[in-house]
Protein backbone atom coordinates (compact mmCIF):
# COMPACT_ATOMS: atom_id res chain seq x y z
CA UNK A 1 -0.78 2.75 23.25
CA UNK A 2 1.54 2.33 19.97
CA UNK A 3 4.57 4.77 19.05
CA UNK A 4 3.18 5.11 15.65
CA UNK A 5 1.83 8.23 14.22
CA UNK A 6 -0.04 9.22 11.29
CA UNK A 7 3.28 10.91 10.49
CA UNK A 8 5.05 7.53 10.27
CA UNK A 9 1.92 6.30 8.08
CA UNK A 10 2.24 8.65 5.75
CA UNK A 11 6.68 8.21 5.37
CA UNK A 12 5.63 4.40 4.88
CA UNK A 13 3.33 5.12 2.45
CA UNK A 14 6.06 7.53 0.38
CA UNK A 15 8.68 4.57 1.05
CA UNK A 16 6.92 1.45 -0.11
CA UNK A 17 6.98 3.56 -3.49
CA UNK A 18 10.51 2.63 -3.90
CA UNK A 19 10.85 -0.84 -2.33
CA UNK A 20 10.65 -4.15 -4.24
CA UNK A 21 6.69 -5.69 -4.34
CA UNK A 22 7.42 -8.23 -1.20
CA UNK A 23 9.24 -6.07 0.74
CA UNK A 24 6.79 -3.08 -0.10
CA UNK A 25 3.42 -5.26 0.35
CA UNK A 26 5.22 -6.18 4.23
CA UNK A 27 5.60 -2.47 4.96
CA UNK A 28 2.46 -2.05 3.63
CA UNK A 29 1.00 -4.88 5.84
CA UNK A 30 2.43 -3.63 8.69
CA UNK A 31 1.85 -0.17 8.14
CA UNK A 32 -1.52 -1.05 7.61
CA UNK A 33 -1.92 -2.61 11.25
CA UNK A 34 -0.61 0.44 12.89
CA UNK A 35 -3.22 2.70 11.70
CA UNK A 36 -5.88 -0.08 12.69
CA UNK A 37 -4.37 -0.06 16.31
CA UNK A 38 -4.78 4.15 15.96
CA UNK A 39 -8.53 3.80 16.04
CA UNK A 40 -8.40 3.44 19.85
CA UNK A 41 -6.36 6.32 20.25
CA UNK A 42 -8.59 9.24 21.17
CA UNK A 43 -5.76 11.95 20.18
CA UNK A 44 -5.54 10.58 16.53
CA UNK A 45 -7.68 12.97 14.50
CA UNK A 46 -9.86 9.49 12.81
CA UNK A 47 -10.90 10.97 9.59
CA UNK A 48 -7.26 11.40 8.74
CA UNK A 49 -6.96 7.83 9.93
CA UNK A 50 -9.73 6.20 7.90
CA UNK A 51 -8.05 8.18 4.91
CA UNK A 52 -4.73 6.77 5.18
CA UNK A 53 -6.37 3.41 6.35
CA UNK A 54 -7.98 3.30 2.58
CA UNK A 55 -4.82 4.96 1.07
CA UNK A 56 -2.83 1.59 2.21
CA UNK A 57 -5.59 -0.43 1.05
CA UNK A 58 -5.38 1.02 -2.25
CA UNK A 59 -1.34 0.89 -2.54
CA UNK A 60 -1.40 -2.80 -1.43
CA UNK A 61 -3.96 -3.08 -4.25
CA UNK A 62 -1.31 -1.06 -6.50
CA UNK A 63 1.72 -2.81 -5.94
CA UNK A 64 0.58 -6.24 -6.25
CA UNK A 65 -1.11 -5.65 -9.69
CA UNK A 66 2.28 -3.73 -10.99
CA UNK A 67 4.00 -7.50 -9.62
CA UNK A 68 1.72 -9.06 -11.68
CA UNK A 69 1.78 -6.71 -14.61
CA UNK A 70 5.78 -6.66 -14.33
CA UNK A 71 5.84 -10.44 -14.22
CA UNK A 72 4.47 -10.92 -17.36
CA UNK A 73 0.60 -11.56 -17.09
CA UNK A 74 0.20 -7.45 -18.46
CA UNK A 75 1.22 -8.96 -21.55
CA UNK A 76 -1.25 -11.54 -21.67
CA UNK A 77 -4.13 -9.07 -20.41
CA UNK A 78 -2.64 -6.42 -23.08
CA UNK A 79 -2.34 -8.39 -26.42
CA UNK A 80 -2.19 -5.32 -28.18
CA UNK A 81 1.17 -4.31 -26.37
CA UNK A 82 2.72 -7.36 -27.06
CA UNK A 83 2.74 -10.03 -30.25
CA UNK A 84 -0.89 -9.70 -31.28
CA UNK A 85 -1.86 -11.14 -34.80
C-alpha cells in the first residue's frame, strides 16, 4: 500500500505550477505514478482518481508546450507575434 493520498496529488499538482519545466515534468512524472498505484487501493474514492489521473496528464501536456513556447519555437508557430513581413 503507498503513503500517498489524493491530498498529496492534488498539493503536487498546485506545486509543479511554480517549479521550472524539468523539475515540474519529474514531479509531475512521479506524481503521476502515485495515483496509478491508487487504483488498487479500495479506500481511494476512483472517480476522483481517474480525474486527477487526467488532470496530470493534461499539466504534463501544459508544461512541456509552455518549455517549448518559452524556448523560442512560439515564435516560429506565432509569426504574427514576432518579425512577420
Amino acid at each position: 500500500m503507498t503513503d500517498t493520498t489524493l491530498e498529496d496529488v492534488e498539493r503536487n499538482l498546485d506545486r509543479a505550477t511554480d517549479l521550472e519545466t524539468e523539475e515540474a515534468v519529474s514531479v509531475l512524472r512521479t506524481t503521476r505514478q502515485d495515483v496509478e498505484n491508487l487504483a488498487t487501493d479500495a479506500d481511494v474514492d476512483e472517480q476522483r482518481r481517474t480525474e486527477l489521473e487526467e488532470r496530470l496528464d493534461q499539466r504534463i501536456r501544459e508544461v512541456q508546450n509552455r518549455d517549448a513556447y518559452d524556448s523560442g519555437l512560439g515564435a516560429a508557430m506565432n509569426p504574427e507575434d514576432g518579425d512577420a513581413p
